[in-house]
Structure formats: C-alpha cells, structure tokens
N, C-alpha and C. Protein backbone atom coordinates (compact mmCIF):
# COMPACT_ATOMS: atom_id res chain seq x y z
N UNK A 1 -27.05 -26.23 -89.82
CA UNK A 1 -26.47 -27.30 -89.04
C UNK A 1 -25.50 -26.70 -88.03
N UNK A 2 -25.62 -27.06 -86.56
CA UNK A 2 -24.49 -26.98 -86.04
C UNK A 2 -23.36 -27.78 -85.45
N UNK A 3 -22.62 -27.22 -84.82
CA UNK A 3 -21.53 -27.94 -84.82
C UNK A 3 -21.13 -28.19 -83.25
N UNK A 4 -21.30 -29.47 -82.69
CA UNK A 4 -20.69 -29.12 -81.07
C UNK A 4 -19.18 -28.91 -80.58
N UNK A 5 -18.59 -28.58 -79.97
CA UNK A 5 -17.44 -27.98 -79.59
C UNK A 5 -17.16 -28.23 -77.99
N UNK A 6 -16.24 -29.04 -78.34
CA UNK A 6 -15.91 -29.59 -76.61
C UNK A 6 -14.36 -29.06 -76.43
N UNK A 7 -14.84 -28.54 -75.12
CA UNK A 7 -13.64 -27.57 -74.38
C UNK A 7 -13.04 -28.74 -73.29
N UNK A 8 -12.39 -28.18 -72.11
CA UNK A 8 -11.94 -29.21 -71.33
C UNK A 8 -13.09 -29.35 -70.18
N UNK A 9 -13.81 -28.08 -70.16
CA UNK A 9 -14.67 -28.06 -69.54
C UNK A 9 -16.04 -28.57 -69.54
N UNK A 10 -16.93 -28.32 -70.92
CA UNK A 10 -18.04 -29.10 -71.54
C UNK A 10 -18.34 -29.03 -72.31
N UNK A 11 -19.36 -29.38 -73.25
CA UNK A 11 -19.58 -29.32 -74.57
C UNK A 11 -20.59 -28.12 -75.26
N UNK A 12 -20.42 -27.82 -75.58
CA UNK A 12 -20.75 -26.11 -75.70
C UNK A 12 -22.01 -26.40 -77.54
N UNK A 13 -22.75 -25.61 -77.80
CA UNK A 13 -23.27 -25.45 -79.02
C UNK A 13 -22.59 -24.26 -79.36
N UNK A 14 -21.73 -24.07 -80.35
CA UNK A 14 -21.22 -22.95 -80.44
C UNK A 14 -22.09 -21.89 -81.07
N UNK A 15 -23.06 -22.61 -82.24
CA UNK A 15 -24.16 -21.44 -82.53
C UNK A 15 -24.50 -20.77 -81.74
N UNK A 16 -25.23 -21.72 -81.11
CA UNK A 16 -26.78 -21.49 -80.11
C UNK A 16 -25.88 -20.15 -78.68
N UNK A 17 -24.59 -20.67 -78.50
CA UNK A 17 -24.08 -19.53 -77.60
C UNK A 17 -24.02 -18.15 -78.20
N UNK A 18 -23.02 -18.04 -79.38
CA UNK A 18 -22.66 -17.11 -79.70
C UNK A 18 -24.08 -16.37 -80.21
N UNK A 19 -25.54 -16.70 -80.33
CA UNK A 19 -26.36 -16.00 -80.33
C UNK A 19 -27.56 -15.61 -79.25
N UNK A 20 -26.54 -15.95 -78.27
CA UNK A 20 -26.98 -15.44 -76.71
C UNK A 20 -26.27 -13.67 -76.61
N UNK A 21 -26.45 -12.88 -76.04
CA UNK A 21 -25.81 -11.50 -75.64
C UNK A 21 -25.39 -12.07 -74.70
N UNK A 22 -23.84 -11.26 -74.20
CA UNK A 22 -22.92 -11.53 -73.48
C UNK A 22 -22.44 -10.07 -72.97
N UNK A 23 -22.19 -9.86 -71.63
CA UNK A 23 -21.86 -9.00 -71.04
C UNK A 23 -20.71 -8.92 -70.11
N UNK A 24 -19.46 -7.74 -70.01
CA UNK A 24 -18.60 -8.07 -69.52
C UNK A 24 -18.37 -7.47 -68.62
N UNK A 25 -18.20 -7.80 -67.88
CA UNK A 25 -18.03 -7.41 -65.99
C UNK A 25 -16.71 -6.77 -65.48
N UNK A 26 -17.10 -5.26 -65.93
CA UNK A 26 -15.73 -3.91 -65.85
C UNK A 26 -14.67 -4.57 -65.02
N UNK A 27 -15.09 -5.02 -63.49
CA UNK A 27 -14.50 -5.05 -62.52
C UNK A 27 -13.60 -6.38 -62.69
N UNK A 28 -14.04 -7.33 -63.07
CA UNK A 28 -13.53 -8.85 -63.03
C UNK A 28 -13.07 -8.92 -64.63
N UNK A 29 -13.87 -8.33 -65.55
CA UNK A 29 -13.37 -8.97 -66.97
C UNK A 29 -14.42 -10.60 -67.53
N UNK A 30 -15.20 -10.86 -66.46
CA UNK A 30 -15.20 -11.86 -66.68
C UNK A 30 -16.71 -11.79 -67.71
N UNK A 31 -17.23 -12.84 -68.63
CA UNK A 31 -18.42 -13.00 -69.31
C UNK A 31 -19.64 -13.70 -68.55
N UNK A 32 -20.80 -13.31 -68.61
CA UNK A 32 -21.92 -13.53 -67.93
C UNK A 32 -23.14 -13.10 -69.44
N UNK A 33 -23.75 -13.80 -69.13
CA UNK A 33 -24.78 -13.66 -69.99
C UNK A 33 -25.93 -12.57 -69.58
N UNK A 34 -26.39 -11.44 -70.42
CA UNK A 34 -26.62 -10.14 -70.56
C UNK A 34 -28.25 -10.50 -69.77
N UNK A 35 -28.73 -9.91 -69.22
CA UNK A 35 -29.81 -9.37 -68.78
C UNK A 35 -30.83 -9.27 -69.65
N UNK A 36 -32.09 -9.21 -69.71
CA UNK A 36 -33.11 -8.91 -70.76
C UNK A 36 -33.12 -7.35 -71.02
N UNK A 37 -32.82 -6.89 -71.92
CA UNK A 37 -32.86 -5.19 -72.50
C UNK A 37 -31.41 -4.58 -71.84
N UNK A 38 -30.83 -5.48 -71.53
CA UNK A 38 -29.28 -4.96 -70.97
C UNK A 38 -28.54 -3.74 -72.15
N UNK A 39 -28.17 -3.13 -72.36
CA UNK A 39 -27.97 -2.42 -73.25
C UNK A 39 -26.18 -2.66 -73.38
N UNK A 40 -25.47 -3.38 -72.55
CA UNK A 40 -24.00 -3.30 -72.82
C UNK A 40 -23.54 -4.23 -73.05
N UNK A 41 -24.21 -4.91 -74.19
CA UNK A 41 -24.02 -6.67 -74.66
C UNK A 41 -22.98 -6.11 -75.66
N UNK A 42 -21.54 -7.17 -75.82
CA UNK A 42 -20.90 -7.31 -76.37
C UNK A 42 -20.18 -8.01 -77.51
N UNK A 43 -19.76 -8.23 -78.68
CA UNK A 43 -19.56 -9.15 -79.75
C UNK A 43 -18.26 -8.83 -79.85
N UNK A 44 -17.09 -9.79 -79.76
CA UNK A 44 -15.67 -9.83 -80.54
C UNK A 44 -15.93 -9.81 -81.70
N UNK A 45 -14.74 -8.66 -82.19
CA UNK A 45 -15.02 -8.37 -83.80
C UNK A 45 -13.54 -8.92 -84.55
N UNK A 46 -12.24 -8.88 -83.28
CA UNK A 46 -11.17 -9.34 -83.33
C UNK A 46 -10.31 -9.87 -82.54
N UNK A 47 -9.59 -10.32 -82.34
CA UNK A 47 -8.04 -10.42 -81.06
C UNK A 47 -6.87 -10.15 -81.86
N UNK A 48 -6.50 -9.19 -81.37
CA UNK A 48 -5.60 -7.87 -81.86
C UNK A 48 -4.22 -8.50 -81.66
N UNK A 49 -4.32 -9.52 -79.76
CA UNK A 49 -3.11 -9.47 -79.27
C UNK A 49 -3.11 -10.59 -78.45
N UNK A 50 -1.89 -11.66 -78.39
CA UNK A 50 -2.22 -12.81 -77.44
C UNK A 50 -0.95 -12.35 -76.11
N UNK A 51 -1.20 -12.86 -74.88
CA UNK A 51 -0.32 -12.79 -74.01
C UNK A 51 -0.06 -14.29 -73.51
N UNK A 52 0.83 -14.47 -72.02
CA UNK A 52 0.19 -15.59 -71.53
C UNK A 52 0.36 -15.71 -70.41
N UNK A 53 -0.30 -15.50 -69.57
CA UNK A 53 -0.47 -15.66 -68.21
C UNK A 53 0.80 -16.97 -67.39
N UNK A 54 1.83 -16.23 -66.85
CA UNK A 54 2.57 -16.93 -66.43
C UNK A 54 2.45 -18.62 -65.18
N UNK A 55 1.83 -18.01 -64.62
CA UNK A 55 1.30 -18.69 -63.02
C UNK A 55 0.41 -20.04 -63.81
N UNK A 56 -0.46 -19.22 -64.73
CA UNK A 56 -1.65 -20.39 -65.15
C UNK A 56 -1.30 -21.19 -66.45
N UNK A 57 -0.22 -21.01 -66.96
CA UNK A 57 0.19 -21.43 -68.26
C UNK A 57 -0.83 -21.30 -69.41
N UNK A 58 -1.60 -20.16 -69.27
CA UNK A 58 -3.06 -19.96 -70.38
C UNK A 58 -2.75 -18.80 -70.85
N UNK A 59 -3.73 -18.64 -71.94
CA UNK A 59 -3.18 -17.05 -72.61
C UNK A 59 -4.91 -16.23 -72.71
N UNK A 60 -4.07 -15.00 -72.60
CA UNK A 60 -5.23 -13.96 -72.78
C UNK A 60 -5.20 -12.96 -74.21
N UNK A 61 -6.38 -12.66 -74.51
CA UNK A 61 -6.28 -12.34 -76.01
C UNK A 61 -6.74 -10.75 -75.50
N UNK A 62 -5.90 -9.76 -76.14
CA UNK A 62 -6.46 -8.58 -76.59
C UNK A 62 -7.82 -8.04 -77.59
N UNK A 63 -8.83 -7.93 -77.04
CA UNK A 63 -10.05 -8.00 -78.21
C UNK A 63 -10.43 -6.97 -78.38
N UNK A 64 -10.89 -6.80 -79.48
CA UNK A 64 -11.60 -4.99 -79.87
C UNK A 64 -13.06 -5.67 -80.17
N UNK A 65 -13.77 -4.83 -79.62
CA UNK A 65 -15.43 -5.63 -79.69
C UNK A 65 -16.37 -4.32 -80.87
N UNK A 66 -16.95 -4.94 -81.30
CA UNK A 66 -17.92 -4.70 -82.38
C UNK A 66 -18.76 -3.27 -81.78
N UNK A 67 -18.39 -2.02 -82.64
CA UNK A 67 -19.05 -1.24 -82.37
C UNK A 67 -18.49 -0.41 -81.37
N UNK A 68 -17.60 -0.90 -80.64
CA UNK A 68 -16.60 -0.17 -79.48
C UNK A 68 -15.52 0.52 -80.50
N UNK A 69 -14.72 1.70 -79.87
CA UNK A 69 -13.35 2.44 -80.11
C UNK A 69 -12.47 1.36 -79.54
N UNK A 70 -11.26 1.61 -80.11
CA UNK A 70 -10.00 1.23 -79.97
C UNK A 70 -9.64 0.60 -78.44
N UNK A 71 -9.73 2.43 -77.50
CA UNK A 71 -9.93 2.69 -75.96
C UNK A 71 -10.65 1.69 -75.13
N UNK A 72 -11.77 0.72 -76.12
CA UNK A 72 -12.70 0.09 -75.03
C UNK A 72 -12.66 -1.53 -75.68
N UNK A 73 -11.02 -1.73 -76.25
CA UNK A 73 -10.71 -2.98 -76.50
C UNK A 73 -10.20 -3.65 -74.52
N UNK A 74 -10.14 -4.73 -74.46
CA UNK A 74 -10.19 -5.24 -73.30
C UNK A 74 -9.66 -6.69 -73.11
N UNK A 75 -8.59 -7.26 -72.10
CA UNK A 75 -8.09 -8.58 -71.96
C UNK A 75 -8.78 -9.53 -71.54
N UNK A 76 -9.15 -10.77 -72.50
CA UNK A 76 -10.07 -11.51 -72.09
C UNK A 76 -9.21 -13.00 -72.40
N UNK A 77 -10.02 -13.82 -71.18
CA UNK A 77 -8.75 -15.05 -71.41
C UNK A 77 -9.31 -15.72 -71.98
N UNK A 78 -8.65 -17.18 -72.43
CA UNK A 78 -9.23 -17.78 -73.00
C UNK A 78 -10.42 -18.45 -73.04
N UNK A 79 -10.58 -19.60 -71.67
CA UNK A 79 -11.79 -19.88 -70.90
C UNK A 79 -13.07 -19.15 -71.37
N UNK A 80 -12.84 -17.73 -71.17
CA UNK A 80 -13.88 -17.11 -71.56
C UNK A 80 -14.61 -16.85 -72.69
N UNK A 81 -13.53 -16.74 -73.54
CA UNK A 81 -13.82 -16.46 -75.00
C UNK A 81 -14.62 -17.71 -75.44
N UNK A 82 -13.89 -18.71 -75.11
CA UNK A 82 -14.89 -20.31 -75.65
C UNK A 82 -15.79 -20.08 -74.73
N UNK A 83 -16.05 -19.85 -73.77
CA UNK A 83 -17.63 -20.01 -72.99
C UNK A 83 -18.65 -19.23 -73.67
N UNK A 84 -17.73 -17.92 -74.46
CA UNK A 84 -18.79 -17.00 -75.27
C UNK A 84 -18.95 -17.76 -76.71
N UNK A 85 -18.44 -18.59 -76.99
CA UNK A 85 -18.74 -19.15 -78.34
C UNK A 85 -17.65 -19.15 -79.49
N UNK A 86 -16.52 -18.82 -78.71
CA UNK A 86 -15.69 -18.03 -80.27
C UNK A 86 -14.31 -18.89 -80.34
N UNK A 87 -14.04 -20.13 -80.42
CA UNK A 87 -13.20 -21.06 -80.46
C UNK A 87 -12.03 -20.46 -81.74
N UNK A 88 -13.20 -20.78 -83.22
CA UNK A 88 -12.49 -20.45 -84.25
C UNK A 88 -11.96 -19.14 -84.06
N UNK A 89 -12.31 -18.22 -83.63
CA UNK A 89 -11.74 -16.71 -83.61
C UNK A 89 -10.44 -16.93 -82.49
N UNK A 90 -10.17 -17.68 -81.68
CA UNK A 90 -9.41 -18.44 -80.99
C UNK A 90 -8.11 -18.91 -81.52
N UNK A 91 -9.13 -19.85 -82.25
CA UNK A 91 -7.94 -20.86 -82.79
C UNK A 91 -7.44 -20.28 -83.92
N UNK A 92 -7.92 -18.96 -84.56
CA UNK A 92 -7.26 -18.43 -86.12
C UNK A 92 -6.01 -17.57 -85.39
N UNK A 93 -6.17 -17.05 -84.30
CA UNK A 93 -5.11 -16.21 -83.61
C UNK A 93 -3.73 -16.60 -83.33
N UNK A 94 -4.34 -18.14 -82.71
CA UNK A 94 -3.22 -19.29 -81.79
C UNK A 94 -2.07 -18.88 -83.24
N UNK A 95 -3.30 -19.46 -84.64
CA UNK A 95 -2.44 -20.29 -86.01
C UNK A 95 -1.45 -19.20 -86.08
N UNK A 96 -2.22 -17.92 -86.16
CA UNK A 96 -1.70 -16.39 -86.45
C UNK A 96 -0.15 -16.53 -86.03
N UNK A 97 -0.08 -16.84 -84.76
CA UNK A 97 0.73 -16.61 -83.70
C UNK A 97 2.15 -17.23 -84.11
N UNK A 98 1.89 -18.73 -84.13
CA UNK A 98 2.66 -19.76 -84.47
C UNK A 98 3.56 -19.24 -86.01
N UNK A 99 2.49 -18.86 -86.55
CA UNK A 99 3.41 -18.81 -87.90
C UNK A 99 4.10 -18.02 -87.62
N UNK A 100 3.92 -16.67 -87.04
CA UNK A 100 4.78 -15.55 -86.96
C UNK A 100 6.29 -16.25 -86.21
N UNK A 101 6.12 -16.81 -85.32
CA UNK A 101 7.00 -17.92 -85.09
C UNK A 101 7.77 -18.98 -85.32
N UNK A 102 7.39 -19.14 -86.74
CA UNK A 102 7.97 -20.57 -87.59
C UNK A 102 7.52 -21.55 -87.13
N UNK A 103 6.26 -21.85 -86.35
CA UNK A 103 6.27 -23.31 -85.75
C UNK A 103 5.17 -23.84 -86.45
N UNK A 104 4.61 -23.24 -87.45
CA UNK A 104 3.98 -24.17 -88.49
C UNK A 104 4.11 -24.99 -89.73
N UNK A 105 4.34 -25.63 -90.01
CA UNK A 105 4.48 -26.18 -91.53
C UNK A 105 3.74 -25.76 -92.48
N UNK A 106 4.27 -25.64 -93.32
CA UNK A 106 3.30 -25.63 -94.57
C UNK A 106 3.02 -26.78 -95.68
N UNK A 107 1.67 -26.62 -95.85
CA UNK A 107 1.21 -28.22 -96.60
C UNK A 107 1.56 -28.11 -98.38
C-alpha cells in the first residue's frame, strides 16, 4: 500500500518516487531524475546536518548518500529532498532538531 504525501507544491507518491533514480546536478545541487543507464544515481542514506537559509526562511540538510565517502556528502534543501521522495527522512531530522532544543514535549 502506498501512501500519498502532499507538499505545498503537489501531491507526490512517495513510493513510486523514491523508486525512480535520482541524479544530482554538481553545479546547481539540484535533483533531476537519472537518465536510462546513468551510472551517478543517488540514494540518501542520512541528514547529518540541518541549516537554514536566511533570505528564504527554508532549511537545507547536510546528506551523506548511500555508497558515497564522507567527502561526497552534499547540501540539499528541502524542496528537493521531498521531490526525491524522502519526507519522513525529513521530518525525523526536523523532530531530531527540536528536541535537541527543548521544543518538544514529551507524551
């Protein structure tokens, strides 16, 4: 079963994306969907690190991708990350964040 996932932008299948290959564009950072036999398709394995973009009031996550070194972790914003499928890996960071902060309750 899946699950749909609505951003501000549109409503996304989060399966059906995250088992698309995704490729990231050295120059821009930005995600585009991989080529047929593309060989530099990418998978978040974590987000290490959140920032937040001052000007845009959005935040960018530090990610280390699956199968990459340390060296070839890379800043990816948010927008993107949900366009690639990865909300919950998202939203476990945000929680991450907050607590380290005290701004969560506990149930």
């Amino acid at each position: 079963m899946t699950r749909k996932v609505w951003t501000s932008k549109l409503s996304v299948d989060e399966e059906a994306v995250r088992l698309k290959k995704w490729c990231m564009v050295a120059v821009t950072g930005e995600a585009r969907l991989c080529k047929q036999d593309e060989p530099s398709a990418v998978v978040p394995d974590a987000l290490l690190n959140r920032k937040q973009l001052e000007k845009e009031k959005t935040f960018t996550y530090e990610v280390k991708w699956q199968f990459r070194p340390l060296e070839g972790n890379t800043w990816v914003e948010n927008d993107t990350l949900m366009q690639m499928g990865n909300k919950k890996l998202v939203e476990r960071e945000d929680e991450k964040r907050a607590a380290m902060a005290g701004l969560m309750t506990s149930n």
